[in-house]
C-alpha atoms as a PDB file:
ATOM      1  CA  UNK A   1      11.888 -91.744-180.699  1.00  0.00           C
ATOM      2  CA  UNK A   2      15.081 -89.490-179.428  1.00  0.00           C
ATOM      3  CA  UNK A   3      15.402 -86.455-177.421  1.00  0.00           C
ATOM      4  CA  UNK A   4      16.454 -83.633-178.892  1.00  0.00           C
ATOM      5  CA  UNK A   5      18.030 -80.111-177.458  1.00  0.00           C
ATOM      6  CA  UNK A   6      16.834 -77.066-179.347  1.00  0.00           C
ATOM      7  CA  UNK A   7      19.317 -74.403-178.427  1.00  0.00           C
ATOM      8  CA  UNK A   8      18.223 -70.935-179.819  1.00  0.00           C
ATOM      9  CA  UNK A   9      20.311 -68.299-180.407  1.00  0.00           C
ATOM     10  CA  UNK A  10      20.129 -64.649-179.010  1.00  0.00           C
ATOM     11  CA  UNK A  11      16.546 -65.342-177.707  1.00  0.00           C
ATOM     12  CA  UNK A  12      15.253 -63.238-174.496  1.00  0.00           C
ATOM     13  CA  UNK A  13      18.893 -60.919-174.310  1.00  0.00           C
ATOM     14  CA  UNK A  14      18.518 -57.659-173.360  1.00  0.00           C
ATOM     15  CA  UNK A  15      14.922 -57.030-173.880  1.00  0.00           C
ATOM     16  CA  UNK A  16      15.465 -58.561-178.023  1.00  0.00           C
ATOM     17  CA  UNK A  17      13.888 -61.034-179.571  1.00  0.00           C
ATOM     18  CA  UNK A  18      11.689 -61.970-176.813  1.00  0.00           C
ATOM     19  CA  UNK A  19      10.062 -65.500-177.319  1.00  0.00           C
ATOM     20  CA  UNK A  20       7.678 -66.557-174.661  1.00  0.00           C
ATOM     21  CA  UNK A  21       8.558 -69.938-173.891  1.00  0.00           C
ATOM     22  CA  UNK A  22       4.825 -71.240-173.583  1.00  0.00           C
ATOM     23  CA  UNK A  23       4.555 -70.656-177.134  1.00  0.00           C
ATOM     24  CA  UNK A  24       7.474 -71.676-178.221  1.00  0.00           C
ATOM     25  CA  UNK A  25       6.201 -74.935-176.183  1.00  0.00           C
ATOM     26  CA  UNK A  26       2.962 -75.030-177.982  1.00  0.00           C
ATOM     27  CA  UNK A  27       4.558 -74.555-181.598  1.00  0.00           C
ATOM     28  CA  UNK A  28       6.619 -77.168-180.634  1.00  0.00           C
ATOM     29  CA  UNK A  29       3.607 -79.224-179.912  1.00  0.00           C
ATOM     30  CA  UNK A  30       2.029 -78.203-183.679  1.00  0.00           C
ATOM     31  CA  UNK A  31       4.770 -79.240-185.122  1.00  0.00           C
ATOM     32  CA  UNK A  32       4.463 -82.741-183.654  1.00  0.00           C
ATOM     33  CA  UNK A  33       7.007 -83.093-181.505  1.00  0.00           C
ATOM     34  CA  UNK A  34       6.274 -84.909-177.781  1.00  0.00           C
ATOM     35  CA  UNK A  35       7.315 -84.550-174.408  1.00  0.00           C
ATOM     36  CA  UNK A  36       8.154 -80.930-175.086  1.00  0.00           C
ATOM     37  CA  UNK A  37       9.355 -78.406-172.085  1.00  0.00           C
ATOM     38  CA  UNK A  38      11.611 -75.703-172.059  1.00  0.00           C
ATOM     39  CA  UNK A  39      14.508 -74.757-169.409  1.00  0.00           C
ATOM     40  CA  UNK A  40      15.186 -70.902-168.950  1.00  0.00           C
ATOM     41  CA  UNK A  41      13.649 -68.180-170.522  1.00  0.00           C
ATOM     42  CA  UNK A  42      16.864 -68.145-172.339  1.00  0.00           C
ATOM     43  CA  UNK A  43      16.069 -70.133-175.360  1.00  0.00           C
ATOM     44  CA  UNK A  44      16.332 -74.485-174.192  1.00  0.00           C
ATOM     45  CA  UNK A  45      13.555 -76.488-175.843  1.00  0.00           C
ATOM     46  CA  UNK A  46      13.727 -80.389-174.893  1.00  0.00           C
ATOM     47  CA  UNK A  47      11.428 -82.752-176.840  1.00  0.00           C
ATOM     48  CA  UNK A  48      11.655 -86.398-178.632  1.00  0.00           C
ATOM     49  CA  UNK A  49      10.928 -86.990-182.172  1.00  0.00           C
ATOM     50  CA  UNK A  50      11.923 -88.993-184.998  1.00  0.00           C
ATOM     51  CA  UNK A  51      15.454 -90.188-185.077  1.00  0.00           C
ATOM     52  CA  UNK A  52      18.238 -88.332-187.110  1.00  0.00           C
ATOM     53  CA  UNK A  53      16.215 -85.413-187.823  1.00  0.00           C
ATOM     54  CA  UNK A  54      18.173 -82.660-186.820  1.00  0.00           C
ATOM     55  CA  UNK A  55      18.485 -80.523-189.837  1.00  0.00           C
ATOM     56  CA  UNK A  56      14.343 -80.855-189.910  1.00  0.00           C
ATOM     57  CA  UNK A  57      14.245 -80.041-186.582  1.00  0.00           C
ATOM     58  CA  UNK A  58      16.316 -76.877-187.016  1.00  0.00           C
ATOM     59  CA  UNK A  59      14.697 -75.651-189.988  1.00  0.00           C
ATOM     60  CA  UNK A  60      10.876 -76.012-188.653  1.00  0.00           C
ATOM     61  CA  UNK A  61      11.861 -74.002-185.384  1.00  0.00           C
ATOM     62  CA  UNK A  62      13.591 -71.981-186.869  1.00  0.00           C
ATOM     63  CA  UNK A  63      10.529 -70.874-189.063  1.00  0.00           C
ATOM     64  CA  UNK A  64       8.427 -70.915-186.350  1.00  0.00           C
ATOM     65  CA  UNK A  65      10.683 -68.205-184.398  1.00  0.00           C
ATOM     66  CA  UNK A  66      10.669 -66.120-187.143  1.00  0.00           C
ATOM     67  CA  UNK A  67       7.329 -64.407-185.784  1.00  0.00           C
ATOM     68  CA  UNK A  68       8.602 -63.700-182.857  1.00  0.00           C
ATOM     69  CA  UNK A  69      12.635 -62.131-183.806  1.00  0.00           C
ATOM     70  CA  UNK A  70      13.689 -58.827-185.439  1.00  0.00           C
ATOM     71  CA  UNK A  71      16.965 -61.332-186.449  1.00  0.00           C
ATOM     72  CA  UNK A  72      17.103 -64.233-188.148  1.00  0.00           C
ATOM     73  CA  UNK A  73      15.927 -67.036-186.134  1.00  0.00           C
ATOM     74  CA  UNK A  74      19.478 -69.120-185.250  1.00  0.00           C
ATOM     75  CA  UNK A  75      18.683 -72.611-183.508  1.00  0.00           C
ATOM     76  CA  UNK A  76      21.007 -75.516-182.789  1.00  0.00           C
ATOM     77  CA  UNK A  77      19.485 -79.227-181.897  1.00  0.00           C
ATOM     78  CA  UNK A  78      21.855 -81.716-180.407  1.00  0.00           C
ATOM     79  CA  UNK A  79      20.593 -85.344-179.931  1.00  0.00           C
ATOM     80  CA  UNK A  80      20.570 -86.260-176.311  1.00  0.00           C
ATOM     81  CA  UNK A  81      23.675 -88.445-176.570  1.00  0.00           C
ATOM     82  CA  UNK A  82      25.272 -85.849-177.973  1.00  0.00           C
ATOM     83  CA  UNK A  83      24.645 -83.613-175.301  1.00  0.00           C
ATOM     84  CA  UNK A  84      26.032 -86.313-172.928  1.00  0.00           C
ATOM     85  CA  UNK A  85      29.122 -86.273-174.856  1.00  0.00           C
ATOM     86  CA  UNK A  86      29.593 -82.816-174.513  1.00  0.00           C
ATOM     87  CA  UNK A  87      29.222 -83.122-170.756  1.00  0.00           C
ATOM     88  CA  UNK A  88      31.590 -86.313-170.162  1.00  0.00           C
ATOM     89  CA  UNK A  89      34.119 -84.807-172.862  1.00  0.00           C
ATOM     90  CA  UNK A  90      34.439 -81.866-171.017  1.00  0.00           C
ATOM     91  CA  UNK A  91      38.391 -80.922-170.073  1.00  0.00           C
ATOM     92  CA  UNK A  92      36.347 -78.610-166.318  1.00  0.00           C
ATOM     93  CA  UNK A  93      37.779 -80.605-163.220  1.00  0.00           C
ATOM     94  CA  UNK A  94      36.722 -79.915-159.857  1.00  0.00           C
ATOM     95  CA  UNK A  95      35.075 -76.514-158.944  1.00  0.00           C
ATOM     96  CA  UNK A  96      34.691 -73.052-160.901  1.00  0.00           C
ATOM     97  CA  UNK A  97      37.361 -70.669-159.484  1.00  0.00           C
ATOM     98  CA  UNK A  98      36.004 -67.319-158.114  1.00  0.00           C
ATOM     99  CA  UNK A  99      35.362 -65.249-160.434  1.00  0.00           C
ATOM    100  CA  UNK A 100      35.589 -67.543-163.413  1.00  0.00           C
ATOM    101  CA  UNK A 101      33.025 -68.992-165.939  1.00  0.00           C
ATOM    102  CA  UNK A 102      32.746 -72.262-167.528  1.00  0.00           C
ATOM    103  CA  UNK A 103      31.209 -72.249-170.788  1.00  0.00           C
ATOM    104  CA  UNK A 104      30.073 -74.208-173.564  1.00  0.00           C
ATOM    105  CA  UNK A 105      29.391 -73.087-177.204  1.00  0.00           C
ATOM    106  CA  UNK A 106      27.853 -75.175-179.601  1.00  0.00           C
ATOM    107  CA  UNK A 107      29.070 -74.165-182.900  1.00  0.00           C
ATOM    108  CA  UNK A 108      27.022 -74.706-186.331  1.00  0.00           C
ATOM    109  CA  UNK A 109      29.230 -77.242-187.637  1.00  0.00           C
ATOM    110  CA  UNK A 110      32.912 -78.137-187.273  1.00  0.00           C
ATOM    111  CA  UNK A 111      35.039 -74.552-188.611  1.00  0.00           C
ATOM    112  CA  UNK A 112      37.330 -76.453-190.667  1.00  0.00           C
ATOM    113  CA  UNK A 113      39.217 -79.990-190.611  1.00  0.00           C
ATOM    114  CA  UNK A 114      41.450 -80.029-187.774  1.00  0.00           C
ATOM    115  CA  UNK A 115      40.804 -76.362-187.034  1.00  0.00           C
ATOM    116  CA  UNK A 116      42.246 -74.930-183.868  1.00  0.00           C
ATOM    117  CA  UNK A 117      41.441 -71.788-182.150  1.00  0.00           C
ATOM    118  CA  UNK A 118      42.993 -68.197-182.935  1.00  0.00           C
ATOM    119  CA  UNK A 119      45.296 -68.152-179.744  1.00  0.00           C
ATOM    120  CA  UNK A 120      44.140 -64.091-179.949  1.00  0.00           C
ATOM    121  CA  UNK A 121      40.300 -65.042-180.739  1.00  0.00           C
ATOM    122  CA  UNK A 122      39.817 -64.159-176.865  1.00  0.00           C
ATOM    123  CA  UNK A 123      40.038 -62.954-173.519  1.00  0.00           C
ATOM    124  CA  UNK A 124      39.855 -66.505-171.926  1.00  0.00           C
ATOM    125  CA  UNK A 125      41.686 -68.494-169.324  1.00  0.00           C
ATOM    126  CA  UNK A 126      40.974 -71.220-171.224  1.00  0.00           C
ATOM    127  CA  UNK A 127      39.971 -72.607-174.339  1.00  0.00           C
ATOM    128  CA  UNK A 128      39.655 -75.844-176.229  1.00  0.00           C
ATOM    129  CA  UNK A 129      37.764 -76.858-180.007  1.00  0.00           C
ATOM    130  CA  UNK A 130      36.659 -79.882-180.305  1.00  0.00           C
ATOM    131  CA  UNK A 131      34.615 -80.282-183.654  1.00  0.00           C
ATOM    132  CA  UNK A 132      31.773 -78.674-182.906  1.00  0.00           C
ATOM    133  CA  UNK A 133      32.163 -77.399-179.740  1.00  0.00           C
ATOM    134  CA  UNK A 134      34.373 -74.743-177.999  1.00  0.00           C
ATOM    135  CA  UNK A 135      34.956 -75.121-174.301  1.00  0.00           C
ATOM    136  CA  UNK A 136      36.250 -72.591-172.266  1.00  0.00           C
ATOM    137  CA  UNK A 137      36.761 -70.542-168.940  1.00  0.00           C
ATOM    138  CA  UNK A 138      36.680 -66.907-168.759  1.00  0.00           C
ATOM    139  CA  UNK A 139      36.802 -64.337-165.848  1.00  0.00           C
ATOM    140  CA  UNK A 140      35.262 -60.773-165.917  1.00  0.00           C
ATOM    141  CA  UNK A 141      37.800 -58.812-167.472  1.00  0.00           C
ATOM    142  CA  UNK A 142      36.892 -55.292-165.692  1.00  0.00           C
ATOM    143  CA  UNK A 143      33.695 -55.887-166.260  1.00  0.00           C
ATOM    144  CA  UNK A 144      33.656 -56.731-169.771  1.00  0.00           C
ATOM    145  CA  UNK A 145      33.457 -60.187-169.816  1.00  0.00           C
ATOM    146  CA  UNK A 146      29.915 -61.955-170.910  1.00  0.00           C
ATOM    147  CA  UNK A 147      29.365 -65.115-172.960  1.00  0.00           C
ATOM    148  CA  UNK A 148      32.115 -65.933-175.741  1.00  0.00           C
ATOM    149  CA  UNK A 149      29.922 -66.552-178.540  1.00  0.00           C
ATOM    150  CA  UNK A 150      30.183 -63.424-180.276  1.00  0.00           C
ATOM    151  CA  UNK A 151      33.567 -63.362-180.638  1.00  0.00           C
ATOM    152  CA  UNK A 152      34.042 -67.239-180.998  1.00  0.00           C
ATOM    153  CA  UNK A 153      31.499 -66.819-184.193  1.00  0.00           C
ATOM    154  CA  UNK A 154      33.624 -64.070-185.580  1.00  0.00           C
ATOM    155  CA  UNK A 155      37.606 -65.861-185.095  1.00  0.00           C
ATOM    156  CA  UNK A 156      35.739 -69.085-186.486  1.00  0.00           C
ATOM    157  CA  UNK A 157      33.593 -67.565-189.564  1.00  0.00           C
ATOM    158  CA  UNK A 158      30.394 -70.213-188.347  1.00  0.00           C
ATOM    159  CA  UNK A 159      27.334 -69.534-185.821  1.00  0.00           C
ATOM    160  CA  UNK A 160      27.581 -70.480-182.747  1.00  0.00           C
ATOM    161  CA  UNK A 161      25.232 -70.361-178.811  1.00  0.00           C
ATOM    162  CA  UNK A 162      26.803 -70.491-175.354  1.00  0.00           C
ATOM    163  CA  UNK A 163      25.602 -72.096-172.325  1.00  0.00           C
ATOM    164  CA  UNK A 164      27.131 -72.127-169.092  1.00  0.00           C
ATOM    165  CA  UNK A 165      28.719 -75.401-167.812  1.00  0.00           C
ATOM    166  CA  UNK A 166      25.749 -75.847-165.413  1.00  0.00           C
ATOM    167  CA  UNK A 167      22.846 -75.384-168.107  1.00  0.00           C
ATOM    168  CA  UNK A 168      24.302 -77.946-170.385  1.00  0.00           C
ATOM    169  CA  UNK A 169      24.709 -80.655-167.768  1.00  0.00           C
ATOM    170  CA  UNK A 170      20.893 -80.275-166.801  1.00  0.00           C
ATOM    171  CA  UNK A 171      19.903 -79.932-170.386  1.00  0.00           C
ATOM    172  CA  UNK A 172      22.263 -83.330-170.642  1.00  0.00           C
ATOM    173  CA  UNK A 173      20.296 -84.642-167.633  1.00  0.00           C
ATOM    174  CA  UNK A 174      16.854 -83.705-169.263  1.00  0.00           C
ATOM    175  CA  UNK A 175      17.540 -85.154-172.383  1.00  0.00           C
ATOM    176  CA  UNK A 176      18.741 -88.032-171.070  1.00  0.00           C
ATOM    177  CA  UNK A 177      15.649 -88.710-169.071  1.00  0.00           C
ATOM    178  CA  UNK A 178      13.341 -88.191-172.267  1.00  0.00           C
ATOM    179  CA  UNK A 179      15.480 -91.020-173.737  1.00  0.00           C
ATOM    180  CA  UNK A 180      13.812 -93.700-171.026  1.00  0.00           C
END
């Protein structure tokens, strides 16, 4: 069996698409998945099942959202390794700086061969593709500032979900621990 990250998009934002994560939890367990828990209210479903089945996996929670979203149900599963390379490939040393952000977002596959990131795509300190991931640092730009994703799906042309730094190293950490 291998751990698995579901990662759903736009779930629980601003009063949209709200999911409650005990039944997400228990149509995770219909669909015979084990070990299941969630992390947040924001949309982080942990669970082992059969490996390579990631494309599966995305489509069956995917339908299974659909009851619950006025948008098209969006999720992105990461094996647990591959959450642990996201968190040992990341380029964050040291502390945040006040008033900055690190975040991860998990794109829907890879934009293009070799693709690299519109230098005007965003308002970040910092920003760096690597297949299909985006990691970067942002501050609050008077007060505009939230999560990159938006704007990282629109430069790119593919889906994407942001974390925060923090999330995915616990998610990375719960994963890894489902793995054992």
């Amino acid at each position: 069996m291998t751990a698995y990250v579901a990662l759903l998009r736009g779930v629980n934002v601003g009063g949209r698409n709200r999911v409650p994560m005990e039944a997400l939890r228990k149509d995770l367990d219909a669909l015979g998945y084990e070990e299941v828990s969630t992390y947040l209210l924001s949309g982080n479903a942990l669970f082992r099942a059969g490996a390579h089945q990631t494309h599966a996996i995305r489509k069956a929670v995917e339908a299974r959202l659909a009851r619950f979203m006025t948008t098209e149900p969006v999720v992105f599963v990461r094996e647990s390794s591959q959450m642990s390379r996201s968190v040992k490939g990341a380029p964050f040393r040291g502390p945040e700086r006040e008033g900055a952000h690190r975040y991860v977002t998990f794109l829907e596959r890879a934009p293009w061969p070799g693709g690299r990131l519109p230098v005007s795509a965003l308002e970040l300190d910092y920003r760096l593709l690597r297949g299909a991931e985006v990691y970067s640092v942002g501050s609050r730009i008077k007060g505009r500032f939230g999560y990159p994703g938006p704007s990282l799906e629109k430069a790119l042309g593919v889906r994407a979900t942001t974390r925060t730094f923090a999330v995915v190293q616990e998610l990375a950490r719960r994963a890894a621990a489902l793995e054992r």
